[in-house]
PDB file of N, CA and C in Angstrom:
ATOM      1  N   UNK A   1     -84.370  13.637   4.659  1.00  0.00           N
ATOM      2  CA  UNK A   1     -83.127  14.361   4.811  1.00  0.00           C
ATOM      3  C   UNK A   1     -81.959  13.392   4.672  1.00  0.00           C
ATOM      4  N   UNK A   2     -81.021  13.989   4.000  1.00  0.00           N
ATOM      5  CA  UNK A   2     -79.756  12.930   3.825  1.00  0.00           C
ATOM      6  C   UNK A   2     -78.826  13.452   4.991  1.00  0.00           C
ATOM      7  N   UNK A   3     -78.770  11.706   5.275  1.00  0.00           N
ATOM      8  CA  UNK A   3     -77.847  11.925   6.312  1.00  0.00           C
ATOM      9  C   UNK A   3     -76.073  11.177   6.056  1.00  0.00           C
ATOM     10  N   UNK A   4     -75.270  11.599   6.698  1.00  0.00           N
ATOM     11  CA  UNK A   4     -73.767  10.906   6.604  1.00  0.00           C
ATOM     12  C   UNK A   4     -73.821   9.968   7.507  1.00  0.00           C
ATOM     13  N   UNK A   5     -73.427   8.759   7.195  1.00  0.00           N
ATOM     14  CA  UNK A   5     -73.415   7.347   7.996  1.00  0.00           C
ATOM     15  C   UNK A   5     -71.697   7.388   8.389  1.00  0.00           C
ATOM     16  N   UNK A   6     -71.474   6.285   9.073  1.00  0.00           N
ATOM     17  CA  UNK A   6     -70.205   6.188   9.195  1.00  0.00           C
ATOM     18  C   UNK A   6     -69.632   5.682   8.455  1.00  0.00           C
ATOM     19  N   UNK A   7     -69.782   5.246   6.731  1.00  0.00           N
ATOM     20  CA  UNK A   7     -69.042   4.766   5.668  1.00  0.00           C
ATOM     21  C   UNK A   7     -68.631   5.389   5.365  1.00  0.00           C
ATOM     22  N   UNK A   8     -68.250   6.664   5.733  1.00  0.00           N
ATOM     23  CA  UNK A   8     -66.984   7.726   5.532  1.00  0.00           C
ATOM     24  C   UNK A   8     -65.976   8.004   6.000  1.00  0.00           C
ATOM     25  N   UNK A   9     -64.504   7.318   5.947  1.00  0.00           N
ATOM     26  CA  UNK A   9     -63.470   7.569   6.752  1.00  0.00           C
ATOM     27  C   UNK A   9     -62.204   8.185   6.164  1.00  0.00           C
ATOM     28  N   UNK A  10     -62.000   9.831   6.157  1.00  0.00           N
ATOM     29  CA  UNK A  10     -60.867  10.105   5.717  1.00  0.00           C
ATOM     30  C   UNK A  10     -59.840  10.954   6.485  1.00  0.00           C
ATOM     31  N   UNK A  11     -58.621   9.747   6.579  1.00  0.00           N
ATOM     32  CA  UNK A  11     -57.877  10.308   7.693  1.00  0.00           C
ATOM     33  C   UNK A  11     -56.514  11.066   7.632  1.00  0.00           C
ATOM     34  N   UNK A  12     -56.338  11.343   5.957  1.00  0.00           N
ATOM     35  CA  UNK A  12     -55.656  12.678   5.426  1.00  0.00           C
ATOM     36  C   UNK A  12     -56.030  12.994   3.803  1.00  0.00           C
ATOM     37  N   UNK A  13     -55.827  14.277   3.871  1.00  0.00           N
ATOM     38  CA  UNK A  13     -56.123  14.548   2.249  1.00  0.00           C
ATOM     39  C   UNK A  13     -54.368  15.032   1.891  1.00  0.00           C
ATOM     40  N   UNK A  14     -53.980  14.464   1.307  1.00  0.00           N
ATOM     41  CA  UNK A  14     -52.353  15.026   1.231  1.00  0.00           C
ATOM     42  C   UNK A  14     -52.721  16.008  -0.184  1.00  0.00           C
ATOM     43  N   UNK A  15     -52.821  15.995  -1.233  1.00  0.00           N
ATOM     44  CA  UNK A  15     -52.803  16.817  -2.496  1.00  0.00           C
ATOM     45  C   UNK A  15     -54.318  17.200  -2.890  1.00  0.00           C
ATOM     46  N   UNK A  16     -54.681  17.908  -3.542  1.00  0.00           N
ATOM     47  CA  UNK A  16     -55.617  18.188  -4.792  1.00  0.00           C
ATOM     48  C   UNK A  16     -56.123  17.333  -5.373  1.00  0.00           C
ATOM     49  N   UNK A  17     -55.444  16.055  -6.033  1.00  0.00           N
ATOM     50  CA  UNK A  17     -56.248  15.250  -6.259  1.00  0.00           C
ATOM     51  C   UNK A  17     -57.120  14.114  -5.468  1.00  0.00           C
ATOM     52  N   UNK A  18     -56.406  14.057  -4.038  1.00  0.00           N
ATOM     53  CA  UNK A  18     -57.198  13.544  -3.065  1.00  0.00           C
ATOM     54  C   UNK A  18     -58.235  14.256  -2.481  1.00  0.00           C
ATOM     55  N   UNK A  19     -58.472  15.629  -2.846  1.00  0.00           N
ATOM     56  CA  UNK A  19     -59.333  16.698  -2.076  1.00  0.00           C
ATOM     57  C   UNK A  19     -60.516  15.973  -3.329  1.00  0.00           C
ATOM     58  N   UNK A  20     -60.241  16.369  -4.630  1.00  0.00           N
ATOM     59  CA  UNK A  20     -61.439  15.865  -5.854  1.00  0.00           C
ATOM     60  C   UNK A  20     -61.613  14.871  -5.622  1.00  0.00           C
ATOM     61  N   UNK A  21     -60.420  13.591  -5.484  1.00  0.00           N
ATOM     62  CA  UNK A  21     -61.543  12.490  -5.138  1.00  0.00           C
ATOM     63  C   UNK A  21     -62.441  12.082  -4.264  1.00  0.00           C
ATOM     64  N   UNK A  22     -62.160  12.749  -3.133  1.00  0.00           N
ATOM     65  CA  UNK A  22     -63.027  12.572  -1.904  1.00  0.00           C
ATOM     66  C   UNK A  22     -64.627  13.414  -2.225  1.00  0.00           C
ATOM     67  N   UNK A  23     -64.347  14.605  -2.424  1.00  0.00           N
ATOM     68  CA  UNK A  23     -65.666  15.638  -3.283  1.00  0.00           C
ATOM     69  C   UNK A  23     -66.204  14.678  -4.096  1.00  0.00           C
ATOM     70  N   UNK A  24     -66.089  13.695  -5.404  1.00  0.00           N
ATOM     71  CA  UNK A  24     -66.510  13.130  -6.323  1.00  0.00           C
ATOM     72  C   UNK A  24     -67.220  12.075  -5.537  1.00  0.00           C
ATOM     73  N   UNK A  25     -66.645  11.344  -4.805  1.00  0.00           N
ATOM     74  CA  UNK A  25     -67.196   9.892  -4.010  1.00  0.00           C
ATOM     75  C   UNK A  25     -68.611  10.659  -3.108  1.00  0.00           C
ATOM     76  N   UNK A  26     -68.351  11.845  -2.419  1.00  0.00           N
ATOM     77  CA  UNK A  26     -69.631  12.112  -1.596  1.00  0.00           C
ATOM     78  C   UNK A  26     -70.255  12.373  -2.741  1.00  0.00           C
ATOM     79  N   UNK A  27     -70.222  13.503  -3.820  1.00  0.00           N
ATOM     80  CA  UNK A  27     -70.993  14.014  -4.970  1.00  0.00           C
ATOM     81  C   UNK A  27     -72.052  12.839  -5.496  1.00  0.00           C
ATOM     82  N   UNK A  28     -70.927  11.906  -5.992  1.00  0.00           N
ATOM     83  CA  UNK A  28     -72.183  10.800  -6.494  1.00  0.00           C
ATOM     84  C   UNK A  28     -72.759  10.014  -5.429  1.00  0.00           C
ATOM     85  N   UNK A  29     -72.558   9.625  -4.464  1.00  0.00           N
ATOM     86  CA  UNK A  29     -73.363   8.989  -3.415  1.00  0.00           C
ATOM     87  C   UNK A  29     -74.545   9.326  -3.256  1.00  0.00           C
ATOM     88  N   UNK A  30     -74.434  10.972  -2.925  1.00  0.00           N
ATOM     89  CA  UNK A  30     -75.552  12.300  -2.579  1.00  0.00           C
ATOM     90  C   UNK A  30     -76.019  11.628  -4.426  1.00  0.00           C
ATOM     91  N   UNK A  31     -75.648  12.093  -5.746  1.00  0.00           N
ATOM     92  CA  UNK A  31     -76.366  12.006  -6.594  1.00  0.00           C
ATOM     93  C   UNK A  31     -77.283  11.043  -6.814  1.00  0.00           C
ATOM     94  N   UNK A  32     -76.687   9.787  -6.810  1.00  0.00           N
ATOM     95  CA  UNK A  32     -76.802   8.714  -6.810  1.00  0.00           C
ATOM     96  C   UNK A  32     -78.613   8.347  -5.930  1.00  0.00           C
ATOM     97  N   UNK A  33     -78.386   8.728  -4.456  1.00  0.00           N
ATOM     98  CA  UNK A  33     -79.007   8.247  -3.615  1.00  0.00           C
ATOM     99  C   UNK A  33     -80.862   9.787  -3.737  1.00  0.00           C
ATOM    100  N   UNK A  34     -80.462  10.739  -4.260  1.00  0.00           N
ATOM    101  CA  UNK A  34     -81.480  11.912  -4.531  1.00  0.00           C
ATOM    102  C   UNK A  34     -82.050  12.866  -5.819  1.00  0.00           C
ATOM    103  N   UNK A  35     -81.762  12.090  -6.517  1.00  0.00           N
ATOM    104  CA  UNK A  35     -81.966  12.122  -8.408  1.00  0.00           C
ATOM    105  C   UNK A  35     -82.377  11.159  -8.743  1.00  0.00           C
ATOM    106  N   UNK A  36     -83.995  11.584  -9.089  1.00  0.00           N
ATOM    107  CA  UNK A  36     -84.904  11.109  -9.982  1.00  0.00           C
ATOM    108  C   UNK A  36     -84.647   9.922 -11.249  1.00  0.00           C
ATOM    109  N   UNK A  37     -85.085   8.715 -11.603  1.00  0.00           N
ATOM    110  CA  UNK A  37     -84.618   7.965 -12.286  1.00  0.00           C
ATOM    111  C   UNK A  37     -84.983   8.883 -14.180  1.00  0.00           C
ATOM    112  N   UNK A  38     -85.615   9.365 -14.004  1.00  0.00           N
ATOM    113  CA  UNK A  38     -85.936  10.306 -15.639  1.00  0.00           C
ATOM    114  C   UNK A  38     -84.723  11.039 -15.423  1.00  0.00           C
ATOM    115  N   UNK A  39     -84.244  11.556 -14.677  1.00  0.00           N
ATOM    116  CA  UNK A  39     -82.813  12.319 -14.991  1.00  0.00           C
ATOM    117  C   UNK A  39     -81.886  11.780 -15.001  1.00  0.00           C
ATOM    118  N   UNK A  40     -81.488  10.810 -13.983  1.00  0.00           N
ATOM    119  CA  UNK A  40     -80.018   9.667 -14.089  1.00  0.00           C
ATOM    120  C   UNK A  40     -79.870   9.167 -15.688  1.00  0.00           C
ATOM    121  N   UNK A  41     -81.469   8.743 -16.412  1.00  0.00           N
ATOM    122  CA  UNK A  41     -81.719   7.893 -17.796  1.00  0.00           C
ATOM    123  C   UNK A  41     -82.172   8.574 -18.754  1.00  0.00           C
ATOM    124  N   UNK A  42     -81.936  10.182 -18.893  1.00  0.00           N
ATOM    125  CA  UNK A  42     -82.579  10.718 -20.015  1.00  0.00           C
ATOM    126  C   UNK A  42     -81.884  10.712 -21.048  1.00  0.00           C
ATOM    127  N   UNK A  43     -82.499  10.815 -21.929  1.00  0.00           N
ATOM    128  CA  UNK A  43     -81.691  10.530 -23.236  1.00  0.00           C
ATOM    129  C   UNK A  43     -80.763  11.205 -23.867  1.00  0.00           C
ATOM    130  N   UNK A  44     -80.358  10.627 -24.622  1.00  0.00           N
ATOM    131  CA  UNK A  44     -78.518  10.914 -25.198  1.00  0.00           C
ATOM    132  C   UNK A  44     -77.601  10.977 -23.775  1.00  0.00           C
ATOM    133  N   UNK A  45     -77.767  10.168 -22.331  1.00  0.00           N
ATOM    134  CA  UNK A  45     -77.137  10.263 -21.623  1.00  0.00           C
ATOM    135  C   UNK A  45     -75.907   9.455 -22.293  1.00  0.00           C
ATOM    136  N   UNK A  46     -75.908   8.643 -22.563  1.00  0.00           N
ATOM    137  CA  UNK A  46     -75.168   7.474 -23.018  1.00  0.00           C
ATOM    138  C   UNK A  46     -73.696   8.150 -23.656  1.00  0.00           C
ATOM    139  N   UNK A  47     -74.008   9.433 -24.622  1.00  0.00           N
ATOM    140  CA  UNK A  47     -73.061  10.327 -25.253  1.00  0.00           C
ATOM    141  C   UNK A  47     -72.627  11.328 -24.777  1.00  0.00           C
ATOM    142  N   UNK A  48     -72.909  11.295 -23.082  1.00  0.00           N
ATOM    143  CA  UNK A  48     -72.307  11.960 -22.568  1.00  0.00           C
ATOM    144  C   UNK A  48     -70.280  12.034 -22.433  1.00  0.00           C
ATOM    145  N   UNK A  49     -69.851  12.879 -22.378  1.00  0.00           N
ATOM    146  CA  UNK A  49     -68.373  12.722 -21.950  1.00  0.00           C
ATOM    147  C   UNK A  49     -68.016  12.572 -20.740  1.00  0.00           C
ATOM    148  N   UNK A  50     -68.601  13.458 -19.540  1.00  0.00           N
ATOM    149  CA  UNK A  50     -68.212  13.264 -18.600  1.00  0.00           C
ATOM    150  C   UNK A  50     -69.760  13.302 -17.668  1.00  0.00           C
ATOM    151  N   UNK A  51     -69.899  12.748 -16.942  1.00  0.00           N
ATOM    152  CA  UNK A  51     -70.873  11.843 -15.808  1.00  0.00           C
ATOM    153  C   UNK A  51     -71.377  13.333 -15.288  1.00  0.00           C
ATOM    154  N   UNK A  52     -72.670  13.511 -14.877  1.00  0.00           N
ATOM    155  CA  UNK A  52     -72.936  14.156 -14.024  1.00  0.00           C
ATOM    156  C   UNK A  52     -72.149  14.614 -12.788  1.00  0.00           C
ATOM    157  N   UNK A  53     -72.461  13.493 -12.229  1.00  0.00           N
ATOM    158  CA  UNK A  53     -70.932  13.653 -10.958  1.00  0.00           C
ATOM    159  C   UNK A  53     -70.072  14.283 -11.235  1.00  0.00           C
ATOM    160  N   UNK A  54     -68.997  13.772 -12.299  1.00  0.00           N
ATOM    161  CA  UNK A  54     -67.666  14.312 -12.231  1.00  0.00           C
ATOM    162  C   UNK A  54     -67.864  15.850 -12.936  1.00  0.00           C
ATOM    163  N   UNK A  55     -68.971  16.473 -13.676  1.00  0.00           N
ATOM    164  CA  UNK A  55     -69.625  17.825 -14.051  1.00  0.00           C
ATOM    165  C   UNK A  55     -69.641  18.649 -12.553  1.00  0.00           C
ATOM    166  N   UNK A  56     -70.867  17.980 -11.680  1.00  0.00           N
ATOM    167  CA  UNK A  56     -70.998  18.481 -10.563  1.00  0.00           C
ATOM    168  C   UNK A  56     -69.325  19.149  -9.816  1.00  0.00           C
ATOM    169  N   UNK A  57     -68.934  17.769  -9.597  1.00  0.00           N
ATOM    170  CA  UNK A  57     -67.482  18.040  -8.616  1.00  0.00           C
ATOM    171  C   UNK A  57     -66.411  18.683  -9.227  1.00  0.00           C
ATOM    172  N   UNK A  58     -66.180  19.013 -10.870  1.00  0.00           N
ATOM    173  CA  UNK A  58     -65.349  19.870 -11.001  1.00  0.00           C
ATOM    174  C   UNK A  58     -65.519  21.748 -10.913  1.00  0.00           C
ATOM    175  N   UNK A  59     -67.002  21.853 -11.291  1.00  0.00           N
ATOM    176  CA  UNK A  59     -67.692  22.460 -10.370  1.00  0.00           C
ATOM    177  C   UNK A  59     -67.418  23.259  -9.187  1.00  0.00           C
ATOM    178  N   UNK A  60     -67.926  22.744  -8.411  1.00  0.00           N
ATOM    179  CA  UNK A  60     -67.760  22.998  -7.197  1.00  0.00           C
ATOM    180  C   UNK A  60     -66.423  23.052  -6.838  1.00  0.00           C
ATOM    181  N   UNK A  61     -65.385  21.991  -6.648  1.00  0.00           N
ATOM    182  CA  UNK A  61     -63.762  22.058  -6.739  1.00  0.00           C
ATOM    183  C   UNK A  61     -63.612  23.612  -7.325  1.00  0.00           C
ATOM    184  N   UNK A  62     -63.718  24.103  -8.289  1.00  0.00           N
ATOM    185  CA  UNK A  62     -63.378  25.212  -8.357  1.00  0.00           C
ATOM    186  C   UNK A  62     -64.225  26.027  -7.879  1.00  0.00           C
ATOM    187  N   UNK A  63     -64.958  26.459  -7.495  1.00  0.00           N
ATOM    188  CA  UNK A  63     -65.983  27.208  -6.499  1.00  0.00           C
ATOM    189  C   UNK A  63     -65.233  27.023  -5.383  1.00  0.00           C
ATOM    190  N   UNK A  64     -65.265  25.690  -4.435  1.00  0.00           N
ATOM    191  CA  UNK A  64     -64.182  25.862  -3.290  1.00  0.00           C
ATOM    192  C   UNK A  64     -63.132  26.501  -3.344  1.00  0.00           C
ATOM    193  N   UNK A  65     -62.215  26.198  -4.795  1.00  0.00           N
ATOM    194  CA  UNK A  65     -61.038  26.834  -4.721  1.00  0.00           C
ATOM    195  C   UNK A  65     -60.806  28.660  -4.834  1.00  0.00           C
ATOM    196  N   UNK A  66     -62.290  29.095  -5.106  1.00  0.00           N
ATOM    197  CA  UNK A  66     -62.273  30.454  -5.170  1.00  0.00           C
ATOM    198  C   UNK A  66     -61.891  30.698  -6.804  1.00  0.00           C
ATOM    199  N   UNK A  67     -61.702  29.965  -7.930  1.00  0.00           N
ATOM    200  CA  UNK A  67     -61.091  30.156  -9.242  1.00  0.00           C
ATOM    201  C   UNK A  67     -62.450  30.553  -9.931  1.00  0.00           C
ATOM    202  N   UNK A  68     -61.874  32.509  -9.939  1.00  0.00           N
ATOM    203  CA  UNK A  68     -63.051  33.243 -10.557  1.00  0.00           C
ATOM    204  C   UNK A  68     -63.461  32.772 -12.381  1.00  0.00           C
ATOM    205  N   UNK A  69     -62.124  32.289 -13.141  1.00  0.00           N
ATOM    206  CA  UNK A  69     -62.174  32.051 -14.421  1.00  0.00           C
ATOM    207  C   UNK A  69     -62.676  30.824 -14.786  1.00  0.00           C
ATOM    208  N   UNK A  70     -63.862  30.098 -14.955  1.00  0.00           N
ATOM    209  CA  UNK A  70     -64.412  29.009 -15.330  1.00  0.00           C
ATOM    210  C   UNK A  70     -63.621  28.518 -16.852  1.00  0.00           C
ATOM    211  N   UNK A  71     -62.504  29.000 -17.625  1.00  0.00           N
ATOM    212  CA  UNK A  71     -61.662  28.739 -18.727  1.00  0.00           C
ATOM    213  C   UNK A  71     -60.689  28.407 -18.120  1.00  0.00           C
ATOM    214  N   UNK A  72     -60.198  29.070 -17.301  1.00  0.00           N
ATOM    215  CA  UNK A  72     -59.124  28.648 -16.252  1.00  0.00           C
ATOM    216  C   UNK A  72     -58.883  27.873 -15.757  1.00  0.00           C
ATOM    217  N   UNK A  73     -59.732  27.500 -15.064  1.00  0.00           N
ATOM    218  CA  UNK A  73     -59.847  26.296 -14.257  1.00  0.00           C
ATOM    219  C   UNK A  73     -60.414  25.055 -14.941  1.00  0.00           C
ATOM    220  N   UNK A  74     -60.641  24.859 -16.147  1.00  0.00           N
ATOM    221  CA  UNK A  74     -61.320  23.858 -16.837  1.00  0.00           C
ATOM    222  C   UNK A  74     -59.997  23.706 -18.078  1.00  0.00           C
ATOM    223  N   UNK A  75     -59.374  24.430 -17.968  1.00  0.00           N
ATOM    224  CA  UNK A  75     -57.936  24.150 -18.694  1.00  0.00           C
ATOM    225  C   UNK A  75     -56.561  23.721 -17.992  1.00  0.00           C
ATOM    226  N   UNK A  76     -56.977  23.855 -16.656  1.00  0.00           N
ATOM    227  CA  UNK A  76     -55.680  23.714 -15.321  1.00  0.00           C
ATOM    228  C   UNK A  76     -56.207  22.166 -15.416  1.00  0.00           C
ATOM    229  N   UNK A  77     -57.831  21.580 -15.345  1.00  0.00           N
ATOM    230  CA  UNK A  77     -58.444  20.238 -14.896  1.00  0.00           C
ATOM    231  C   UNK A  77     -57.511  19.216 -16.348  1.00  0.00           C
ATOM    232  N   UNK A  78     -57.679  19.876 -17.505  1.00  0.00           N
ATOM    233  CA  UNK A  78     -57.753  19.313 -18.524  1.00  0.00           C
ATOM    234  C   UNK A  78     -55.971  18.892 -18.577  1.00  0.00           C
ATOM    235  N   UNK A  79     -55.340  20.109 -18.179  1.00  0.00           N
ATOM    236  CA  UNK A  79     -54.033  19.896 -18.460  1.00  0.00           C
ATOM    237  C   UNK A  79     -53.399  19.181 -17.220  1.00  0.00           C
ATOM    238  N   UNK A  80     -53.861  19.103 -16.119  1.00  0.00           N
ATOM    239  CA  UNK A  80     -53.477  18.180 -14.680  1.00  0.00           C
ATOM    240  C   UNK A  80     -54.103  17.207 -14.086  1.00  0.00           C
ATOM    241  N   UNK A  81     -55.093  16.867 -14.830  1.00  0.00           N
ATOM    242  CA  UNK A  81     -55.906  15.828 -14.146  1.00  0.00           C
ATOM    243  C   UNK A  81     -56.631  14.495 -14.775  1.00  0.00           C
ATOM    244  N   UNK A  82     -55.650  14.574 -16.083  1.00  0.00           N
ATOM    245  CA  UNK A  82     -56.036  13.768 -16.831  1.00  0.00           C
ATOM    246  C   UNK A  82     -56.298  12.080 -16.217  1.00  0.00           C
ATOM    247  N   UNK A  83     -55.401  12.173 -15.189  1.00  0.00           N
ATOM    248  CA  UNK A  83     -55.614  10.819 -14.442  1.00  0.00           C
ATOM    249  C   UNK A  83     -57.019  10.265 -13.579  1.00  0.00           C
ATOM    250  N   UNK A  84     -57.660  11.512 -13.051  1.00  0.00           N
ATOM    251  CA  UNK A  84     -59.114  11.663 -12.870  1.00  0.00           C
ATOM    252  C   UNK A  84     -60.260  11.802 -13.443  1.00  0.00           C
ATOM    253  N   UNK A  85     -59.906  12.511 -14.576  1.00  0.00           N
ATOM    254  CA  UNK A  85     -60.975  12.656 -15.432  1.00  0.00           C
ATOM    255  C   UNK A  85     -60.168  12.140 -16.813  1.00  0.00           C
ATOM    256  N   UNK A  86     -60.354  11.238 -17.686  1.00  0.00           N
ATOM    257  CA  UNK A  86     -59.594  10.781 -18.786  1.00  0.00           C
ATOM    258  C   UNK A  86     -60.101  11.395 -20.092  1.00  0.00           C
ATOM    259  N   UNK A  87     -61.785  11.325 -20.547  1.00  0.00           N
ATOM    260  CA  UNK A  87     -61.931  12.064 -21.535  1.00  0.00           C
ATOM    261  C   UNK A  87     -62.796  13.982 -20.606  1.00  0.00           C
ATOM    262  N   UNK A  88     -62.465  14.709 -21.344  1.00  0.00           N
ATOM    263  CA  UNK A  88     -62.506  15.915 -20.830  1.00  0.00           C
ATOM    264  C   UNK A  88     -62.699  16.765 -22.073  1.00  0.00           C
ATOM    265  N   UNK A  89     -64.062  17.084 -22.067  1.00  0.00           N
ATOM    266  CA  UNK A  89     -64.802  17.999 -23.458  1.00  0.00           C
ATOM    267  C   UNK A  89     -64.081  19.619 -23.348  1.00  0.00           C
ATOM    268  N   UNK A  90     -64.412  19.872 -24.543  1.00  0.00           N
ATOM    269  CA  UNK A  90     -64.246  21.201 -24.732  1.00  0.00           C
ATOM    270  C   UNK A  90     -65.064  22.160 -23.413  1.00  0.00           C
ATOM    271  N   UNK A  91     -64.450  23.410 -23.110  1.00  0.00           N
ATOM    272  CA  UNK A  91     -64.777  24.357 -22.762  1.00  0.00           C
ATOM    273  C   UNK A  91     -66.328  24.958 -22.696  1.00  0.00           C
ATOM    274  N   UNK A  92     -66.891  24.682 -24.493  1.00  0.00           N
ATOM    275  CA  UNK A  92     -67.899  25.013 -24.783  1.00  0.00           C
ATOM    276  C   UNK A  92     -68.757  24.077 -24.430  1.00  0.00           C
ATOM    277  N   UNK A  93     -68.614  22.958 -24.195  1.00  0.00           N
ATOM    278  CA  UNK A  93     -69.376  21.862 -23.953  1.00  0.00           C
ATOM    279  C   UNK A  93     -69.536  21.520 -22.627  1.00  0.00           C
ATOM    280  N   UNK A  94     -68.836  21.934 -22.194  1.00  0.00           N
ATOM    281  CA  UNK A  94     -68.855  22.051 -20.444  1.00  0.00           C
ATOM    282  C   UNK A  94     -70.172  21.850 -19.576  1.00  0.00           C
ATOM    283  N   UNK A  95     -71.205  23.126 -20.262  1.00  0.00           N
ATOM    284  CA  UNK A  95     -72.474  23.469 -19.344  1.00  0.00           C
ATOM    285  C   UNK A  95     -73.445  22.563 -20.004  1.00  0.00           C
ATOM    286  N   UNK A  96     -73.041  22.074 -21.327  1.00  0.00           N
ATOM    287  CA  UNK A  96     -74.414  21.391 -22.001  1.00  0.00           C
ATOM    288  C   UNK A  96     -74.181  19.976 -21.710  1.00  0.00           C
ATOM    289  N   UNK A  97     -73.233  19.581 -20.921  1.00  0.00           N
ATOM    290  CA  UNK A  97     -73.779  17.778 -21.011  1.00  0.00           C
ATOM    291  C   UNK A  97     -74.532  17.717 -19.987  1.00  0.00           C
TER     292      UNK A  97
END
């Protein structure tokens, strides 16, 4: 069972992009520490655009946020968050990396 240690200390989230980065840092930790080495290294990972992780946590970020339109919200990421996520695939490409 995974447990939370005390290497977690966050003692405000002021904006949105501090809410994703905090989601992204647990996301891959949890990934990181409970995913199989054939999946972290399968192939054509390398040509991936965006990391598992940051797939996972934009994800979910919008699931938390309640944002029923998965176009929506993957065009709000693309057009505001370029500072978090730098390259950012198409729409269509979204579910397949």
């Amino acid at each position: 069972m995974l447990e939370f240690t005390n290497k977690y200390s966050i003692k405000e989230i002021t904006d949105l992009k501090d809410f994703i980065t905090v989601i992204y840092i647990l996301i891959d930790d949890i990934y990181q520490e409970t995913t199989p080495a054939h999946i972290k290294e399968r192939r054509n990972i390398k040509d991936a655009i965006l990391s598992d992780s940051e797939i996972i946590t934009i994800s979910i970020v919008g699931e938390l946020l309640t944002i029923d339109s998965e176009k929506a919200w993957l065009g709000f990421c693309r057009k505001n968050l370029r500072d978090l996520f730098s390259k950012f695939c198409d729409r269509t490409r979204f579910n397949k990396n």
